[in-house]
Protein backbone atom coordinates (compact mmCIF):
# COMPACT_ATOMS: atom_id res chain seq x y z
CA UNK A 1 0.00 0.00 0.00
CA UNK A 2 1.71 3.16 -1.06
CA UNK A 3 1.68 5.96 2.24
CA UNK A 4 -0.35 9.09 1.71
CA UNK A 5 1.23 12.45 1.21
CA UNK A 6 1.30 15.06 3.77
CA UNK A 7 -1.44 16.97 1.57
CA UNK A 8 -3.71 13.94 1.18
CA UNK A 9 -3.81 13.23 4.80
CA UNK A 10 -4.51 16.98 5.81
CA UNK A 11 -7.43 16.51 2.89
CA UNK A 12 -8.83 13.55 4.78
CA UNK A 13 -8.63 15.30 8.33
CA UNK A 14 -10.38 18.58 6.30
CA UNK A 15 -13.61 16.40 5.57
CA UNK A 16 -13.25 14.93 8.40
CA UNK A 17 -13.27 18.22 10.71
CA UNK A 18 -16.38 19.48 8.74
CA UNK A 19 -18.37 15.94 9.43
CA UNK A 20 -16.85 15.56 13.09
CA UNK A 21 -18.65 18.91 13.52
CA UNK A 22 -22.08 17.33 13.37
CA UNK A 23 -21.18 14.38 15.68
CA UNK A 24 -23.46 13.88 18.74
CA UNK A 25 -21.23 13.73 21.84
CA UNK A 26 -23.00 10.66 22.44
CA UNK A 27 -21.23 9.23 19.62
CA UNK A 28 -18.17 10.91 20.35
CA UNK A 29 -18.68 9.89 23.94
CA UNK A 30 -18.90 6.50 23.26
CA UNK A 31 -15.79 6.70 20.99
CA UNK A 32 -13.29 7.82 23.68
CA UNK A 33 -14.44 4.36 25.98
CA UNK A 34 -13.84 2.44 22.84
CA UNK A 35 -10.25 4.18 22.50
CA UNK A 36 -10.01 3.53 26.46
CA UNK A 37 -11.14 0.02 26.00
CA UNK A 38 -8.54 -1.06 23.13
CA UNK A 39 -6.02 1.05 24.72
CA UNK A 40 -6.12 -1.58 28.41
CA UNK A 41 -6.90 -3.99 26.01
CA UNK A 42 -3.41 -3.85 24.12
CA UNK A 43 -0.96 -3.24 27.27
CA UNK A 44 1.40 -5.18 26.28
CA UNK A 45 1.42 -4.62 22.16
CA UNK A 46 2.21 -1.14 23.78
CA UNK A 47 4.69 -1.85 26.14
CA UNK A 48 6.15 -4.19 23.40
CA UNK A 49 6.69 -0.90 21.03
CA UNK A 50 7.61 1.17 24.31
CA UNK A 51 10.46 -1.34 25.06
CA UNK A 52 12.00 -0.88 21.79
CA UNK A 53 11.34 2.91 21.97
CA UNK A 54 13.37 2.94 25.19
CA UNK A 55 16.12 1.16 24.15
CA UNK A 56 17.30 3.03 21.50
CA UNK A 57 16.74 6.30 23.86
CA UNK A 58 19.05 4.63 25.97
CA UNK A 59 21.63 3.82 23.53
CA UNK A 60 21.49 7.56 22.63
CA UNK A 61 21.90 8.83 25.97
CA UNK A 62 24.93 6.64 27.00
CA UNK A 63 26.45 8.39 23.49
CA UNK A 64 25.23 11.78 25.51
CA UNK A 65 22.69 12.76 22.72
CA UNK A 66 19.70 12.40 25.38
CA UNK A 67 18.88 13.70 28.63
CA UNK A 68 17.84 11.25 31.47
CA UNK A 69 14.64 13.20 31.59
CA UNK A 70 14.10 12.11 28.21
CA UNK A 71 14.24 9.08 28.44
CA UNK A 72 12.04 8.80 31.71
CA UNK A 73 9.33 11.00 29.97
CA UNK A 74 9.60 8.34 27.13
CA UNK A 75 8.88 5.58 29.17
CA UNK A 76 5.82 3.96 29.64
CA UNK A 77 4.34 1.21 32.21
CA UNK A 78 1.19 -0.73 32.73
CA UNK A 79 0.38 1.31 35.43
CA UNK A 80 1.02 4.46 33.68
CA UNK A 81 -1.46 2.98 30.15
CA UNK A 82 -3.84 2.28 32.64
CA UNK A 83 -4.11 6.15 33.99
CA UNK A 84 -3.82 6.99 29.90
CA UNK A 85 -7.22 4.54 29.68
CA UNK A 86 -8.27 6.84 32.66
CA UNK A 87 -7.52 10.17 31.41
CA UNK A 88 -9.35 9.04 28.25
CA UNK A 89 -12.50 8.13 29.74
CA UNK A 90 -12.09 11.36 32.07
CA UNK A 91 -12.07 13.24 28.79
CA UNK A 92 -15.07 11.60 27.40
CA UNK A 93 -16.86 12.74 30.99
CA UNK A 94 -17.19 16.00 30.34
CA UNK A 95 -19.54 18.21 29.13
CA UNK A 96 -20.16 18.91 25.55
CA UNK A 97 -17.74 22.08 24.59
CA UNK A 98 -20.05 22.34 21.29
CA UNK A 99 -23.03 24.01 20.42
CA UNK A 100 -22.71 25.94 23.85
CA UNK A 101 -25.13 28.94 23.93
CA UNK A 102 -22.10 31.66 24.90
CA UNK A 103 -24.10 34.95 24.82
CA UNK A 104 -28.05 35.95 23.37
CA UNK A 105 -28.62 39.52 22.24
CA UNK A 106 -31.80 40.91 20.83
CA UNK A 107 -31.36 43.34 18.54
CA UNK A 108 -35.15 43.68 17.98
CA UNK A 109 -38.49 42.07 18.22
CA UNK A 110 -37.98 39.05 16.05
CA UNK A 111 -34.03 39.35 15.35
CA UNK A 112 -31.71 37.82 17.79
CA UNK A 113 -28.66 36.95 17.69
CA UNK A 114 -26.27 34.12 19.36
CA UNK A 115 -23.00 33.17 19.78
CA UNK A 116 -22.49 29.79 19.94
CA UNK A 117 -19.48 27.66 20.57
CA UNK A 118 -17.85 25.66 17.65
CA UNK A 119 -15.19 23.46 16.76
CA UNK A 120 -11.40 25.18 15.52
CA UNK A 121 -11.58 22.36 12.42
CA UNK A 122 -7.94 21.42 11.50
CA UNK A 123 -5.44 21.09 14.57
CA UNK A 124 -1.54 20.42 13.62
CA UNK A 125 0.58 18.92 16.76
CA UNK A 126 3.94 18.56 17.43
CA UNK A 127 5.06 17.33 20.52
CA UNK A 128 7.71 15.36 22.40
CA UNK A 129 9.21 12.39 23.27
CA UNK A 130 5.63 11.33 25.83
CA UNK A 131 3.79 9.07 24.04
CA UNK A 132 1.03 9.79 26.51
CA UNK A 133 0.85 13.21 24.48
CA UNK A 134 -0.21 11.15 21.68
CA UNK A 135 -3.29 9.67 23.41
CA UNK A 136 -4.39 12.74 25.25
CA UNK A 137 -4.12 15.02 22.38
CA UNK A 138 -6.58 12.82 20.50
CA UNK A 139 -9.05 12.37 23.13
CA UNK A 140 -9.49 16.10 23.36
CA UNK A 141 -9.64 16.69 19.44
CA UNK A 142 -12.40 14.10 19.12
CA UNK A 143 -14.45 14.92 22.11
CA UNK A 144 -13.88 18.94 21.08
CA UNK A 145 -15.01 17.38 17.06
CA UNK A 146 -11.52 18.73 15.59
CA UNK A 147 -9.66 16.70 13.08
CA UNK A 148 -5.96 16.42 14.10
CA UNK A 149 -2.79 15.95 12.25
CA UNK A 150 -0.72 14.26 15.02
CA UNK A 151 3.69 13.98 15.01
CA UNK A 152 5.61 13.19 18.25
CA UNK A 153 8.92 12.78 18.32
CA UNK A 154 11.29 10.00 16.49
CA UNK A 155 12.61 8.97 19.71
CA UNK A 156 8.80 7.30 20.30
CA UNK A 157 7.64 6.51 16.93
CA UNK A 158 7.36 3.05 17.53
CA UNK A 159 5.40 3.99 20.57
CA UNK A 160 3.37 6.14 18.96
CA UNK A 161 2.62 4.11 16.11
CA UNK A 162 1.23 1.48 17.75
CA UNK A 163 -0.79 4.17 20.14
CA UNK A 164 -2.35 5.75 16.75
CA UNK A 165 -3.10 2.26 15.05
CA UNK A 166 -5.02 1.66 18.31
CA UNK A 167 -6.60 4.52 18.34
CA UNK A 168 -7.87 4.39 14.98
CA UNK A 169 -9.14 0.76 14.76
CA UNK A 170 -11.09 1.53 18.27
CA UNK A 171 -12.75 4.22 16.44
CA UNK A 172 -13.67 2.60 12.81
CA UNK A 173 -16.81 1.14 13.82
CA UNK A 174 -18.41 4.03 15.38
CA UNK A 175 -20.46 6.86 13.34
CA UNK A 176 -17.17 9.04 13.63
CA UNK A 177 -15.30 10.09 10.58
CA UNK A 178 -12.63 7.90 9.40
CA UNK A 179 -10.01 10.45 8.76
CA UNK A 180 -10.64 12.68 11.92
CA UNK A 181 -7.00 11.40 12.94
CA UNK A 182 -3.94 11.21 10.62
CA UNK A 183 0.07 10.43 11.77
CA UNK A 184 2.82 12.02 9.97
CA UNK A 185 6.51 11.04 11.20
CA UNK A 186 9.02 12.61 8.93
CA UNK A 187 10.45 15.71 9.40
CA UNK A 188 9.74 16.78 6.10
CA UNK A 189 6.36 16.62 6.41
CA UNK A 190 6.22 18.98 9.54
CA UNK A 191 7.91 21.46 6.97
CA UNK A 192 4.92 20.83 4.18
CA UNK A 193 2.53 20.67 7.38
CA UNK A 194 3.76 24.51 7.94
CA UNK A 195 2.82 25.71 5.00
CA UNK A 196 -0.69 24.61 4.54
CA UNK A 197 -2.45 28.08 6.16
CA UNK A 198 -5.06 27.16 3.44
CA UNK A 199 -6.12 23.38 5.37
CA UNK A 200 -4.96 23.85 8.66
CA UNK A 201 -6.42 25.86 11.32
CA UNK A 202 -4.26 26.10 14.19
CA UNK A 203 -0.55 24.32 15.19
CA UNK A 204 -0.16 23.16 18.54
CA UNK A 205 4.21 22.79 19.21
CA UNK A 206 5.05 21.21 22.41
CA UNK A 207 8.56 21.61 23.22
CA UNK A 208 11.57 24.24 23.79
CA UNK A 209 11.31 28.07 23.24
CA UNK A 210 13.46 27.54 20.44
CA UNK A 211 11.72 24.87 18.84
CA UNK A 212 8.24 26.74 19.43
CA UNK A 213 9.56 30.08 17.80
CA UNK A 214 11.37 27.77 14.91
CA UNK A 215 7.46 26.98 14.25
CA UNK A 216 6.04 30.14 14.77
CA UNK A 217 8.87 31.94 12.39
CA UNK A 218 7.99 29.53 9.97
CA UNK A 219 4.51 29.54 9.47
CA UNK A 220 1.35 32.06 8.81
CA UNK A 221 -0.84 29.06 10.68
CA UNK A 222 -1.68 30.15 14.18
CA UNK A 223 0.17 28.95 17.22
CA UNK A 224 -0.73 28.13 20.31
CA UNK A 225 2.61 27.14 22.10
CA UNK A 226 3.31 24.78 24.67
CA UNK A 227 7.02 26.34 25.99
CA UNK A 228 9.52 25.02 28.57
CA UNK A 229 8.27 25.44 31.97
CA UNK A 230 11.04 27.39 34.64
CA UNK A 231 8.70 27.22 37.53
CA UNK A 232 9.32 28.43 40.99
CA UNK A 233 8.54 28.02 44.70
CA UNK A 234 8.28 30.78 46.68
CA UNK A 235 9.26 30.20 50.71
CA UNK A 236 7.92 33.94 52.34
CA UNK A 237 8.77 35.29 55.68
CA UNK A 238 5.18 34.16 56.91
CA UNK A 239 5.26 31.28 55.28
CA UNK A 240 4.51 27.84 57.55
CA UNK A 241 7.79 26.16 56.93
CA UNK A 242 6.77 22.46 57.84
CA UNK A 243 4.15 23.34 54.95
CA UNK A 244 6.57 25.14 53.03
CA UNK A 245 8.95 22.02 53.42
CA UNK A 246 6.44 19.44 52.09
CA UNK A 247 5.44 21.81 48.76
CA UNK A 248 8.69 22.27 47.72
CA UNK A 249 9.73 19.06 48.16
CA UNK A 250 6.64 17.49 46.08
CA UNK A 251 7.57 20.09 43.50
CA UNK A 252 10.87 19.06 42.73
CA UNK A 253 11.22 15.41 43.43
CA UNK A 254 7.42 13.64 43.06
CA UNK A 255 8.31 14.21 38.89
CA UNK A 256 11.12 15.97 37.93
CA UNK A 257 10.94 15.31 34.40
CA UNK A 258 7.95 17.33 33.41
CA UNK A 259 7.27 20.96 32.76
CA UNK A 260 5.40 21.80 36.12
CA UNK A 261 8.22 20.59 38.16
CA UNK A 262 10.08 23.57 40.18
CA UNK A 263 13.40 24.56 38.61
CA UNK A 264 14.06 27.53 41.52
CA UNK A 265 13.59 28.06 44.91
CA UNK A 266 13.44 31.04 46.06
CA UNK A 267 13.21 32.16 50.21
CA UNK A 268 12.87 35.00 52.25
CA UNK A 269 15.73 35.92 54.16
CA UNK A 270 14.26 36.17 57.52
CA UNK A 271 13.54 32.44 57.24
CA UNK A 272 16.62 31.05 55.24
CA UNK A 273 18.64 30.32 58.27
CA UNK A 274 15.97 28.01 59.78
CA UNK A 275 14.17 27.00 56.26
CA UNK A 276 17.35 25.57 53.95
CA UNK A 277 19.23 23.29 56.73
CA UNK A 278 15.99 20.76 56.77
CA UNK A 279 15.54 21.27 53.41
CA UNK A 280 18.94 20.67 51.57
CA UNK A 281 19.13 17.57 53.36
CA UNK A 282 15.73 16.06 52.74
CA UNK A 283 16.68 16.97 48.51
CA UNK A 284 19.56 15.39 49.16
CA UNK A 285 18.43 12.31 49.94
CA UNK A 286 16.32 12.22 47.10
CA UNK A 287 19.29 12.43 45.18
CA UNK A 288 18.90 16.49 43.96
CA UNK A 289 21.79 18.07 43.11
CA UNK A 290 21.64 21.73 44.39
CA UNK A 291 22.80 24.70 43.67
CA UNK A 292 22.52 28.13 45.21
CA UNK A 293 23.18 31.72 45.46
CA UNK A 294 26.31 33.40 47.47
CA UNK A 295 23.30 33.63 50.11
CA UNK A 296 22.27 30.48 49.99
CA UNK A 297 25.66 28.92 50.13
CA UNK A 298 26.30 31.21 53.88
CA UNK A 299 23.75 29.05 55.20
CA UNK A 300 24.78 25.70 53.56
CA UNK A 301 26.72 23.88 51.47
CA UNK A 302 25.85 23.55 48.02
CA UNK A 303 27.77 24.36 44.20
CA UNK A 304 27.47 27.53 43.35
CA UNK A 305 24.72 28.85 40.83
CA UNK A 306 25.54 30.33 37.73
CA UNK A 307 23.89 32.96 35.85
CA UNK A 308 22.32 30.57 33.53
CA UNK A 309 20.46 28.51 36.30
CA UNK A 310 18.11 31.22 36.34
CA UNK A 311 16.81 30.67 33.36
CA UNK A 312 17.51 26.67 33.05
CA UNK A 313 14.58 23.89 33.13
CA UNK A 314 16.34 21.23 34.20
CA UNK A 315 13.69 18.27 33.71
CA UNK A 316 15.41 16.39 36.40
CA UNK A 317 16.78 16.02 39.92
CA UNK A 318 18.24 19.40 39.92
CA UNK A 319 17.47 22.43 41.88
CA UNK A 320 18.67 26.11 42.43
CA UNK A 321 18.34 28.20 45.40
CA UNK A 322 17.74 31.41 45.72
CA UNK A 323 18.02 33.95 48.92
CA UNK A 324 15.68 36.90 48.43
CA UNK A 325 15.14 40.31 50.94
CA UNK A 326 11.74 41.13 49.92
CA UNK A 327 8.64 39.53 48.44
CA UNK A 328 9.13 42.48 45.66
CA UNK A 329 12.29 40.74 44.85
CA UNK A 330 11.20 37.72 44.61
CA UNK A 331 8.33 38.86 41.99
CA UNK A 332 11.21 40.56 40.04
CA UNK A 333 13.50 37.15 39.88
CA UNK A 334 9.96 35.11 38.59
CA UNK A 335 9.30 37.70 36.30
CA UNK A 336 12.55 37.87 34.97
CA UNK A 337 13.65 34.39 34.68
CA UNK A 338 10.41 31.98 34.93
CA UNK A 339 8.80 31.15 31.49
CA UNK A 340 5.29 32.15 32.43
CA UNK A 341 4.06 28.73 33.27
CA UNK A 342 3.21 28.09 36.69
CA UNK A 343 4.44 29.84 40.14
CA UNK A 344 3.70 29.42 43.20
CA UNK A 345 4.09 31.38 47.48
CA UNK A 346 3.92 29.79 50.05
CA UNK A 347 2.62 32.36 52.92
CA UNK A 348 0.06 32.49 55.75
CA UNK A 349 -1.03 35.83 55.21
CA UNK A 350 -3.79 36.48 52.27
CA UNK A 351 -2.32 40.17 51.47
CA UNK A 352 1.04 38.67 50.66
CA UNK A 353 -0.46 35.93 48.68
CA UNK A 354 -2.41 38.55 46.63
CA UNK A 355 0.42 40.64 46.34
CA UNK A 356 2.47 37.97 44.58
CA UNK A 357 -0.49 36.65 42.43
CA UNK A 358 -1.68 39.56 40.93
CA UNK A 359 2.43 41.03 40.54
CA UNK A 360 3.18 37.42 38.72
CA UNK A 361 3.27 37.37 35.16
CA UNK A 362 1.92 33.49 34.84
CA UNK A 363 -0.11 31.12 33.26
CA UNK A 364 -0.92 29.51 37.07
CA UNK A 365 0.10 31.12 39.62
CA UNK A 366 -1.00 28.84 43.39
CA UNK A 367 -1.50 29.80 46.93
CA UNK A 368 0.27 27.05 49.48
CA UNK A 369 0.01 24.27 46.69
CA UNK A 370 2.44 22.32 44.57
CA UNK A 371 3.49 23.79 40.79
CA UNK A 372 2.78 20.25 39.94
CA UNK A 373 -0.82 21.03 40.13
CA UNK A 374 -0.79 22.97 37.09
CA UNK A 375 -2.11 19.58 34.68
CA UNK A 376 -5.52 19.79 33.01
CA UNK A 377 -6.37 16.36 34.51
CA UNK A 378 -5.82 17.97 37.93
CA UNK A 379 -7.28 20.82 36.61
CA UNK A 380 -10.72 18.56 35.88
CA UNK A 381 -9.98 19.57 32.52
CA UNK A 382 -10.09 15.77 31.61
CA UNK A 383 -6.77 16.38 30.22
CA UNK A 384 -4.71 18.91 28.26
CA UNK A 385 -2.99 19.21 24.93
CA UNK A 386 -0.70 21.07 26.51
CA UNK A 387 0.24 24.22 28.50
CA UNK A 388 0.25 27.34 26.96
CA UNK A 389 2.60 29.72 28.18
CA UNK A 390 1.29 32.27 25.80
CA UNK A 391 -1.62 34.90 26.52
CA UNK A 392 -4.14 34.76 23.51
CA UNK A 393 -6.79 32.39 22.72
CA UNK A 394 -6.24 29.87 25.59
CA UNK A 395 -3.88 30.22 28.47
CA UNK A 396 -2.61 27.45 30.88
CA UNK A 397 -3.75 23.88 30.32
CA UNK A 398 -5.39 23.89 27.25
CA UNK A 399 -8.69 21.49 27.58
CA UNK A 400 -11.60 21.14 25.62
CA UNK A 401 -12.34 25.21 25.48
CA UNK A 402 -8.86 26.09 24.18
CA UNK A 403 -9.89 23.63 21.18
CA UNK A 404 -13.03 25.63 20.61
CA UNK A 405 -14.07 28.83 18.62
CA UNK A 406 -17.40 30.81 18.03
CA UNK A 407 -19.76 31.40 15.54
CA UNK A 408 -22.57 33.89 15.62
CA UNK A 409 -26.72 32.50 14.45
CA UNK A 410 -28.52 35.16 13.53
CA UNK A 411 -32.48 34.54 14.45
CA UNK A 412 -34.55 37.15 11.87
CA UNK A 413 -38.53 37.59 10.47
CA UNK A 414 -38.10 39.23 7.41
CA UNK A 415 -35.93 42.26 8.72
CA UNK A 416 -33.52 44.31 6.32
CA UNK A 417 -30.58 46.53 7.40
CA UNK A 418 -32.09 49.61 5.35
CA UNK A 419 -35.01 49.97 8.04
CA UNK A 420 -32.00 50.97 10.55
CA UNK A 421 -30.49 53.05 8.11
CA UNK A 422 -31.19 56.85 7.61
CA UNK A 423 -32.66 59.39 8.98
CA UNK A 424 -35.74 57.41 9.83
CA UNK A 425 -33.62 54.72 11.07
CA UNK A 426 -35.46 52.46 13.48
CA UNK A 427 -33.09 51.90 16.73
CA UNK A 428 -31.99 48.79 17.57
CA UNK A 429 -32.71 47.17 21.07
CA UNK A 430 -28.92 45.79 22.07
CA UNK A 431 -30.75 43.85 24.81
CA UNK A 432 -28.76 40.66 26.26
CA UNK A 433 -31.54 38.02 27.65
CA UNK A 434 -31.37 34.44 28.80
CA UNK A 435 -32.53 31.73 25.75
CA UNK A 436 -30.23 28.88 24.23
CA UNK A 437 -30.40 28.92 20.46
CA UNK A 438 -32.45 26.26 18.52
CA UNK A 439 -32.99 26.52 14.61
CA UNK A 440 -36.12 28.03 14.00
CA UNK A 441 -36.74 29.45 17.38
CA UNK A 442 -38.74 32.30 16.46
CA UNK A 443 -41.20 30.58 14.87
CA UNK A 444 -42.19 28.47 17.84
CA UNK A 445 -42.32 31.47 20.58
């Protein structure tokens, strides 16, 4: 069988998008258990692909050309396909992002207007080495009725290969369109997937700040980037330091390899001397390497930080440490050096708190709570396609909304625009009022 072009595929996800549109979420509801079904069903098929996935990730990284946080985001587990399964049917759980009633407006007695919520069509994706990506990223394109054009990384083709085929085959007998999903793997084809503005309606990149602005310079398609997260943990001067302890701990050590994990810690001076002692030691143990400040390193013994470690996401058991005289200071250093992603204080006193918040420039910014919150499965999102570090369209984890548009349904009896025209013009109303749109809704009042 001879493989599709880039162009053909993006044709098939194109009639696809317009037919997904018109889906029940029944139908699509019932589509995402199927996918959640074959996905438990096939554990081992996938861990098969996983293993080989893996190993050549591990070949690479001995021969330095990987990270160790690659290769553990790479990885996959039963355990970890059967919360995949989970997130899936979590997705399917939620409410129906289309058709939404968003906003009614009369504009006069028998002309009314609505704006109702739609799907974006055509979604491009380009993410990394987690093959979990793959899954999520089609569960919310289905349930949200977009077509999607899906490429993850070459370190997890075979990985994600197997994930698509599963995904695709669970899906062939229900009243969905075949072509809603479509794989592309070569790198070429990202670079012919870039410059179809005319088929594709928005790109999705999931990955550095390089490799996001790489696709953003090179394309007219919009993007709605998923950036490296350089998250921080903020210890105050009223900050409960048992509870301080326990956050920044989680942060740092409970994942280290993803992009809500805490790359700098930052603490108040007046609390250094009894905060860091406790602290240091209980990373260490965990096996963090730390670094710090000239500060930090007074109070105990850690490498020094360089200028870059500011700026650094580390992705793995690595943490630096910074020694701050004010809570204005330590809004500066976020707002300098963090990737607006998530942030987080950790203070007993609600002025401070809202001090910080409102000064942070962020994507998430928490209140006595782990960065590692910031997940749209934790968010009840059902999952996310990623996090958007970015300030239009959709903002943090990006669920089903951030995969939805509008559209506006204009309700009329006859009306023309030259009887509001003139000097006789009739006024219009302007009048917001409570009613969900239904075709021909006029006619039956």
């Amino acid at each position: 069988m001879t493989e599709q072009t880039t162009e053909a595929k993006v044709a098939e996800a194109q009639t696809a998008a317009l037919d997904l549109a018109n889906v029940s979420d029944e139908t699509r509801r019932a589509a995402l258990h199927d996918i959640a079904d074959a996905i438990e069903a096939n554990t081992e098929t996938i861990l098969e692909a996983n293993e080989d996935d893996v190993a050549e990730a591990e070949a690479m990284l001995e021969a330095g050309e990987y990270s160790r946080a690659l290769v553990d985001r790479l990885e996959l587990s039963a355990s970890k396909l059967e919360s995949i399964a989970e997130m899936v049917r979590s997705v399917a759980a939620q409410d129906d992002p289309l058709g939404k009633t968003l906003a009614s407006r009369r504009l006069d007695d028998g002309l009314e207007l609505y704006k109702l919520s739609v799907p974006i069509g055509v979604i491009g994706t380009v993410f990394e080495s987690r093959p979990d990506a793959l899954a999520q990223i089609a569960a919310l394109s289905l349930k949200s009725g977009n077509a999607v054009i899906l490429k993850g990384g070459s370190e997890a083709s075979h990985s994600n290969r197997v994930l698509y085929d599963i995904i695709r085959e669970a899906t062939a007998d229900v009243d969905v369109p075949e072509g809603w999903a479509q794989l592309i793997e070569a790198r070429e084809d990202v670079t012919r997937l870039l410059e179809m503005d005319d088929s594709v309606d928005l790109l999705m990149p999931r990955g550095s700040s390089e490799f996001v602005s790489y696709i953003q310079d090179n394309t007219s398609i919009p993007v709605l980037g998923h950036t490296e997260g350089v998250c921080h943990v903020y210890v105050d001067r009223e900050a409960d330091l048992g509870m301080a302890a326990d956050i920044a701990y989680d942060a740092k050590v409970q994942y280290p390899a993803v992009c809500n994990a805490v790359e700098t810690l930052l603490v108040h001076e007046s609390v250094a001397a009894s905060f860091l002692p406790s602290a240091v030691d209980r990373y260490r143990e965990a096996g963090v390497e730390l670094r710090g400040d000239a500060a930090t390193r007074d109070i105990v013994d850690v490498d020094p930080a360089a200028d870059a470690d500011w700026s650094t996401e580390y992705g793995d058991l690595v943490l630096s440490i910074k020694v701050v005289d004010s809570l204005s200071a330590a809004v500066d250093h976020v707002n300098t050096y963090g990737s607006k992603h998530t942030e987080s204080i950790v203070t007993e006193t609600p002025d401070r708190a809202s001090r910080f918040m409102r000064s942070v420039d962020a994507a998430s910014v928490f209140h006595n709570a782990s960065t590692r919150f910031a997940d749209g499965y934790r968010f009840g999102l059902g999952a996310e396609v990623g996090i958007s570090t970015g300030k239009i369209h959709a903002r943090g984890p990006v669920g089903l909304d951030g995969l939805t548009t509008y559209k506006y349904h204009l309700e009329g009896s006859g009306q023309v625009v030259d009887t509001y025209a003139g000097e006789d013009a009739k006024p219009f109303r302007h009048e917001e009022f409570e009613g969900e749109w239904s075709p021909g809704r006029l006619s039956e009042e």
